[in-house]
PDB file of N, CA and C in Angstrom:
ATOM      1  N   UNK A   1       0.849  -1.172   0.000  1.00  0.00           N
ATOM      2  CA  UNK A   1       0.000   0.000   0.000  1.00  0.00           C
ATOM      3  C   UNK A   1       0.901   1.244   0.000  1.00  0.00           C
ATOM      4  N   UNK A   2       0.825   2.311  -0.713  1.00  0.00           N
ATOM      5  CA  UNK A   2       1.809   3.487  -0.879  1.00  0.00           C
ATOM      6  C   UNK A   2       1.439   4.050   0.225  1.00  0.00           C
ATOM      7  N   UNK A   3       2.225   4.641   0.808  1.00  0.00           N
ATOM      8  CA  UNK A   3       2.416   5.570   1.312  1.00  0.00           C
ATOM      9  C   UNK A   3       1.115   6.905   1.763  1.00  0.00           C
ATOM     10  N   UNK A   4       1.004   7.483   0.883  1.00  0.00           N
ATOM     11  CA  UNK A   4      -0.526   8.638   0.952  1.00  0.00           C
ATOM     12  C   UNK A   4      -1.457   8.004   1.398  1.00  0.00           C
ATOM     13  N   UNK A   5      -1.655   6.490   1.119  1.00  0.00           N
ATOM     14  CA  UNK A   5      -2.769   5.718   0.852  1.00  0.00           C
ATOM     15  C   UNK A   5      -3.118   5.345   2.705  1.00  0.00           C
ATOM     16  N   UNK A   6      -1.757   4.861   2.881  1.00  0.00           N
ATOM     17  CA  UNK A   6      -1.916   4.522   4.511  1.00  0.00           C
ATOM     18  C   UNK A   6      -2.212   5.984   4.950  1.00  0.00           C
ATOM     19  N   UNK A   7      -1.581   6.867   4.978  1.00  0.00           N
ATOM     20  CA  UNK A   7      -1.212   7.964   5.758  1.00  0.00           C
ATOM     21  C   UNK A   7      -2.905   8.295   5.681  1.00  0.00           C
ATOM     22  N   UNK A   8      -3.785   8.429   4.545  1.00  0.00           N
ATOM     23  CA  UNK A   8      -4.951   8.795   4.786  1.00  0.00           C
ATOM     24  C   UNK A   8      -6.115   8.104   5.306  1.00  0.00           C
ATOM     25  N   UNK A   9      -5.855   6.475   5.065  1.00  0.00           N
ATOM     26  CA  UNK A   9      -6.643   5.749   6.329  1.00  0.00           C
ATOM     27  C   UNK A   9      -6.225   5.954   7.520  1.00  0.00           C
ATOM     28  N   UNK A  10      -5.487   6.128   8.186  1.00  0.00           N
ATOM     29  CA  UNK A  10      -5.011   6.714   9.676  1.00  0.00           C
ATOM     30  C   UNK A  10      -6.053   7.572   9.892  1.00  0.00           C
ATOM     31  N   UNK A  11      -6.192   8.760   9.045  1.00  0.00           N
ATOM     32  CA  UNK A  11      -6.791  10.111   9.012  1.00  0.00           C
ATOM     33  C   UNK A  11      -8.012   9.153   9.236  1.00  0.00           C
ATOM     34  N   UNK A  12      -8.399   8.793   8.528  1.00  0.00           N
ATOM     35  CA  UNK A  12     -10.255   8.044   7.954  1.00  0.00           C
ATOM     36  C   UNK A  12     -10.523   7.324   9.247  1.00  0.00           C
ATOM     37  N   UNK A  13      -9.289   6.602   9.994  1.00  0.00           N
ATOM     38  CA  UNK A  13      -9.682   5.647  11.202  1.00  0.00           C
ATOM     39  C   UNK A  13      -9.898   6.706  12.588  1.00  0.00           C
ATOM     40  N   UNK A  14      -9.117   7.701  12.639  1.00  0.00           N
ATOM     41  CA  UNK A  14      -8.889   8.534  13.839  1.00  0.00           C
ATOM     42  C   UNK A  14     -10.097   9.789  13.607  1.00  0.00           C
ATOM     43  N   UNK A  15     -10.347   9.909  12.141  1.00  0.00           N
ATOM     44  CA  UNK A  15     -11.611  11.074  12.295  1.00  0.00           C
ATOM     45  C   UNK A  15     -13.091  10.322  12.625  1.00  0.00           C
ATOM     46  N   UNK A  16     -13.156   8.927  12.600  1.00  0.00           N
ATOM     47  CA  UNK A  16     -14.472   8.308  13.089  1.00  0.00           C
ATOM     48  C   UNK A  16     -14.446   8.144  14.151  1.00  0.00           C
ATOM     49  N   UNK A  17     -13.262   8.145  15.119  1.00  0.00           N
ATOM     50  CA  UNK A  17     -13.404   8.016  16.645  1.00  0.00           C
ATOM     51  C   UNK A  17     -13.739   8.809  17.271  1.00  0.00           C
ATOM     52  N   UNK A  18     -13.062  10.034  16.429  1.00  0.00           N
ATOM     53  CA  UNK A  18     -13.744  11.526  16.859  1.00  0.00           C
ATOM     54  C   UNK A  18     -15.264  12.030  16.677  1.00  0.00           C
ATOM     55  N   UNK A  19     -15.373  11.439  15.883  1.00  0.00           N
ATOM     56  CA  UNK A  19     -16.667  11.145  15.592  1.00  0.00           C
ATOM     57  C   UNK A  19     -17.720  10.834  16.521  1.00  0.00           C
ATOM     58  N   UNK A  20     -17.470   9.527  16.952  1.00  0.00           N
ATOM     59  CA  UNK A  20     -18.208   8.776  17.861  1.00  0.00           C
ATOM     60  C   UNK A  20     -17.924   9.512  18.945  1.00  0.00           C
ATOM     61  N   UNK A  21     -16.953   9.985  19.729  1.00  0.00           N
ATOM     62  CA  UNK A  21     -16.593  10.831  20.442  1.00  0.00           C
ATOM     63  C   UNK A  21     -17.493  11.865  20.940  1.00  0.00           C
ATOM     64  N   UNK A  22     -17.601  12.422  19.835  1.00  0.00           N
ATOM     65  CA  UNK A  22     -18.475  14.094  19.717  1.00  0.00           C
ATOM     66  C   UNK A  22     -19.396  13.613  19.940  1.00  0.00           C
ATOM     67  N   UNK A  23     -20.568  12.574  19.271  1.00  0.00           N
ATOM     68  CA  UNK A  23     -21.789  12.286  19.309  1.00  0.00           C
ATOM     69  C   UNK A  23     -22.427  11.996  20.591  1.00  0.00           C
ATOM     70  N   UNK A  24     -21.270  10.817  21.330  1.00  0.00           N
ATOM     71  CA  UNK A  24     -21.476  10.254  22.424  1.00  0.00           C
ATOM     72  C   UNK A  24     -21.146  11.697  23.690  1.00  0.00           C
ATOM     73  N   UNK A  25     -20.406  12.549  23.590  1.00  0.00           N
ATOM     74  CA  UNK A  25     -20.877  14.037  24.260  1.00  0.00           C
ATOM     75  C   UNK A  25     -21.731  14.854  24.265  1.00  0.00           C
ATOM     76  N   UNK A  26     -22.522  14.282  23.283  1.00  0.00           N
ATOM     77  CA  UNK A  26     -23.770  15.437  22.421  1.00  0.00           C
ATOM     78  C   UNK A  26     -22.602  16.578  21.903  1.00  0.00           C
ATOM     79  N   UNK A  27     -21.974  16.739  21.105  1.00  0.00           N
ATOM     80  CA  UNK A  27     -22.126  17.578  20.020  1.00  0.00           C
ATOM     81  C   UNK A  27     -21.945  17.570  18.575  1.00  0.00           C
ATOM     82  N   UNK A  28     -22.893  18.257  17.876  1.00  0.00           N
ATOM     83  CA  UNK A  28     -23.112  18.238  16.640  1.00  0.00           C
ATOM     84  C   UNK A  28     -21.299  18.408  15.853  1.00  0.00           C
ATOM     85  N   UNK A  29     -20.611  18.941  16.588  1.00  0.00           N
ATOM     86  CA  UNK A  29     -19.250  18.636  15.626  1.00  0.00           C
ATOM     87  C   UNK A  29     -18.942  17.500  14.663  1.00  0.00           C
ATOM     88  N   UNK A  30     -19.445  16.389  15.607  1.00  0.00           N
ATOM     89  CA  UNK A  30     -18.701  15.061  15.076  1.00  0.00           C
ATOM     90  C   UNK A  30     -19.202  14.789  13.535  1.00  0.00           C
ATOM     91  N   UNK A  31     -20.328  15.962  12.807  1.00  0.00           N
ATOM     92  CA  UNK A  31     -20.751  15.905  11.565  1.00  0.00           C
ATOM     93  C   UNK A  31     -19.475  16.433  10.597  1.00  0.00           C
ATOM     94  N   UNK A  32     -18.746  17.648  11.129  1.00  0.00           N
ATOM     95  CA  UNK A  32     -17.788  17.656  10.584  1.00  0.00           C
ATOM     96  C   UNK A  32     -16.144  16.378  10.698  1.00  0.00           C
ATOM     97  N   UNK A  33     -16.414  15.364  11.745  1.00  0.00           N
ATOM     98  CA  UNK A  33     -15.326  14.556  11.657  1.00  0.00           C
ATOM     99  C   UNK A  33     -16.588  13.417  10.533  1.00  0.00           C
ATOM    100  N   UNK A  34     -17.369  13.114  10.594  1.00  0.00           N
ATOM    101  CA  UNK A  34     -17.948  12.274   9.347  1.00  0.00           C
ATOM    102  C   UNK A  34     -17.466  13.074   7.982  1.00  0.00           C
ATOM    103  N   UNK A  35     -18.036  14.581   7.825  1.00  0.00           N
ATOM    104  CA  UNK A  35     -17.230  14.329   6.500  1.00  0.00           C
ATOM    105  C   UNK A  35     -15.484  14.432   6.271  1.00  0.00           C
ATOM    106  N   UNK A  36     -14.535  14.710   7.401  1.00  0.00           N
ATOM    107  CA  UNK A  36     -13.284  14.454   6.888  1.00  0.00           C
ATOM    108  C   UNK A  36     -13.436  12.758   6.405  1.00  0.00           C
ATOM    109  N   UNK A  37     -14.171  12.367   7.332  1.00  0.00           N
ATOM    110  CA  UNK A  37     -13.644  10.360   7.354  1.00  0.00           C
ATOM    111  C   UNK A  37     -14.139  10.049   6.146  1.00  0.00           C
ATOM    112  N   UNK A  38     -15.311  10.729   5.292  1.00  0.00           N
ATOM    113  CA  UNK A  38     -15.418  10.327   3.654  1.00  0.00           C
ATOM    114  C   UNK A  38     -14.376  11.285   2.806  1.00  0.00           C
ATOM    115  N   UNK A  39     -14.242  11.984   3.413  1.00  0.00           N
ATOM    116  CA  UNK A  39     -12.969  12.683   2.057  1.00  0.00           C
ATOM    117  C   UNK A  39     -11.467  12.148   2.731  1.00  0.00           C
ATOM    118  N   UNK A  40     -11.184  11.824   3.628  1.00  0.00           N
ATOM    119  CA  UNK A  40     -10.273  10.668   3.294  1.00  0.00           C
ATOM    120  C   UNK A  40     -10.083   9.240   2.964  1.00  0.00           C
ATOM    121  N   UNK A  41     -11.198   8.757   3.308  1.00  0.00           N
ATOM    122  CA  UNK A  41     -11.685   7.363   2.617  1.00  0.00           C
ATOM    123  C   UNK A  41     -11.537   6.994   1.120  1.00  0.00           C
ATOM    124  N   UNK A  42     -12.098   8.436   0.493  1.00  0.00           N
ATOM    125  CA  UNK A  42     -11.543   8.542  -1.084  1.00  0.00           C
ATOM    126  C   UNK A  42     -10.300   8.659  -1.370  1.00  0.00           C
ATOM    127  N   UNK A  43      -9.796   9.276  -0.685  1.00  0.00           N
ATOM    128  CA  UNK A  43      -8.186   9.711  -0.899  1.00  0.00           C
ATOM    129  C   UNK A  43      -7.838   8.112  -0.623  1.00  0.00           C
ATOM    130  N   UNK A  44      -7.646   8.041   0.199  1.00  0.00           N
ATOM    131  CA  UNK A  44      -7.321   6.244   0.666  1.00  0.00           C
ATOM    132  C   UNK A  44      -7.738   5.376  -0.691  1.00  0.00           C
ATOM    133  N   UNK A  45      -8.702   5.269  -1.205  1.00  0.00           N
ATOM    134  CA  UNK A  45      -9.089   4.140  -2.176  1.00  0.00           C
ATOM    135  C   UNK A  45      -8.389   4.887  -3.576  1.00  0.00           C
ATOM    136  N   UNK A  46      -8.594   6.254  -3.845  1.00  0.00           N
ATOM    137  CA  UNK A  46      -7.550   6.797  -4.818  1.00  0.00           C
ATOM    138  C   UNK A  46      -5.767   6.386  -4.879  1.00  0.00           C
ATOM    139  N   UNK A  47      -5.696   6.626  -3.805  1.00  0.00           N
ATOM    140  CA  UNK A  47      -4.077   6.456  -3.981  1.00  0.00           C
ATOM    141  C   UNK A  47      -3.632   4.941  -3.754  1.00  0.00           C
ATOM    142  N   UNK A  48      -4.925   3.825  -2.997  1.00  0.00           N
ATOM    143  CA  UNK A  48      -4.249   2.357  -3.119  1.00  0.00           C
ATOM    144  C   UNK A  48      -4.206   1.863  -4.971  1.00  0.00           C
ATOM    145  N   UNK A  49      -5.494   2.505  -5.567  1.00  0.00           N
ATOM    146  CA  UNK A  49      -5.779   1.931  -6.504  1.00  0.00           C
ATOM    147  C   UNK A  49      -4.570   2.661  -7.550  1.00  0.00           C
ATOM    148  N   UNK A  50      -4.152   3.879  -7.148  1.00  0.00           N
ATOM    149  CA  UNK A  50      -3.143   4.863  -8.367  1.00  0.00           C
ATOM    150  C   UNK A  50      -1.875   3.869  -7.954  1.00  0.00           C
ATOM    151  N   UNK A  51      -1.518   3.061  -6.766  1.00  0.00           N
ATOM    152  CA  UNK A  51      -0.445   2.228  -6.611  1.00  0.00           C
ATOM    153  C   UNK A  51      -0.626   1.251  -7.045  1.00  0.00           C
ATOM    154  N   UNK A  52      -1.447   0.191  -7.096  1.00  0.00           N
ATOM    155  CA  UNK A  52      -1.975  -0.957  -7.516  1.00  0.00           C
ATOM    156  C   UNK A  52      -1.621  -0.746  -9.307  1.00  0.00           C
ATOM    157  N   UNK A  53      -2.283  -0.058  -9.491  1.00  0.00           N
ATOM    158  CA  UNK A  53      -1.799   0.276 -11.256  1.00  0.00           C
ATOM    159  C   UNK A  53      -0.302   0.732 -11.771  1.00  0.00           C
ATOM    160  N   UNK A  54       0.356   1.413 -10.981  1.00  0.00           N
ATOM    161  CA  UNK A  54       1.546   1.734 -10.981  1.00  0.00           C
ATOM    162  C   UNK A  54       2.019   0.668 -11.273  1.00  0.00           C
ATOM    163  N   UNK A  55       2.022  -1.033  -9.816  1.00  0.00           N
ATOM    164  CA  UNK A  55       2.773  -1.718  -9.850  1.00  0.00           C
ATOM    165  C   UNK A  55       2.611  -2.546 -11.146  1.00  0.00           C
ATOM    166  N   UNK A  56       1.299  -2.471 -11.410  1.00  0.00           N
ATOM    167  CA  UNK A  56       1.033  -3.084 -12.773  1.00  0.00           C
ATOM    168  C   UNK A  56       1.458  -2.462 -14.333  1.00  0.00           C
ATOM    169  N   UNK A  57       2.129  -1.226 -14.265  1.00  0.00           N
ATOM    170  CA  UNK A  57       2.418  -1.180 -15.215  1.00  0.00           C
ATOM    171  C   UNK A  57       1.116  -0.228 -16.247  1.00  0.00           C
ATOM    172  N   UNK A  58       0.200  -0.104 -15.954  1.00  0.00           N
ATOM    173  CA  UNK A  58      -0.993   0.503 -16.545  1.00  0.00           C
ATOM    174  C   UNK A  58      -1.259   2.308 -15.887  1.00  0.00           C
ATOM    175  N   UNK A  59       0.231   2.865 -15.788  1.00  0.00           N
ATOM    176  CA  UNK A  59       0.133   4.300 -15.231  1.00  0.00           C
ATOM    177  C   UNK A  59      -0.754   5.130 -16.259  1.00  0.00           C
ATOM    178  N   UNK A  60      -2.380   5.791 -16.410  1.00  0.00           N
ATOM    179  CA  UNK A  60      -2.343   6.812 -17.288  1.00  0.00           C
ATOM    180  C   UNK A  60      -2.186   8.490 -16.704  1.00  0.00           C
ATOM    181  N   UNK A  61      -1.799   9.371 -17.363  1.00  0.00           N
ATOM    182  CA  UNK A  61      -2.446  10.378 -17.271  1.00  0.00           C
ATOM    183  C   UNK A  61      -1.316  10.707 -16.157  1.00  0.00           C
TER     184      UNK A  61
END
């Protein structure tokens, strides 16, 4: 797995705890740690899959 790819599931695993966190305090914040944890989730599946192709040889663009 490259590099960006881990580094942004970390992000995706640690912004849902915060998440649950906030909720389980009552506050509405933890809506903003749900959407970091989908915009790094993408980043995460972007950069395993831009490595996955790399190793294969099928780089476009």
């Amino acid at each position: 797995m490259p590099r960006l790819a881990l580094y942004a599931l970390i992000v995706c695993v640690l912004s849902v705890a915060a998440a649950v966190v906030s909720f389980v305090q009552g506050s509405w914040l933890g809506i903003v740690w749900i959407l970091l944890a989908g915009l790094s989730s993408n980043m995460t599946w972007y950069y395993a899959r831009r490595g996955r192709a790399a190793r294969n040889g099928s780089v476009t663009g």
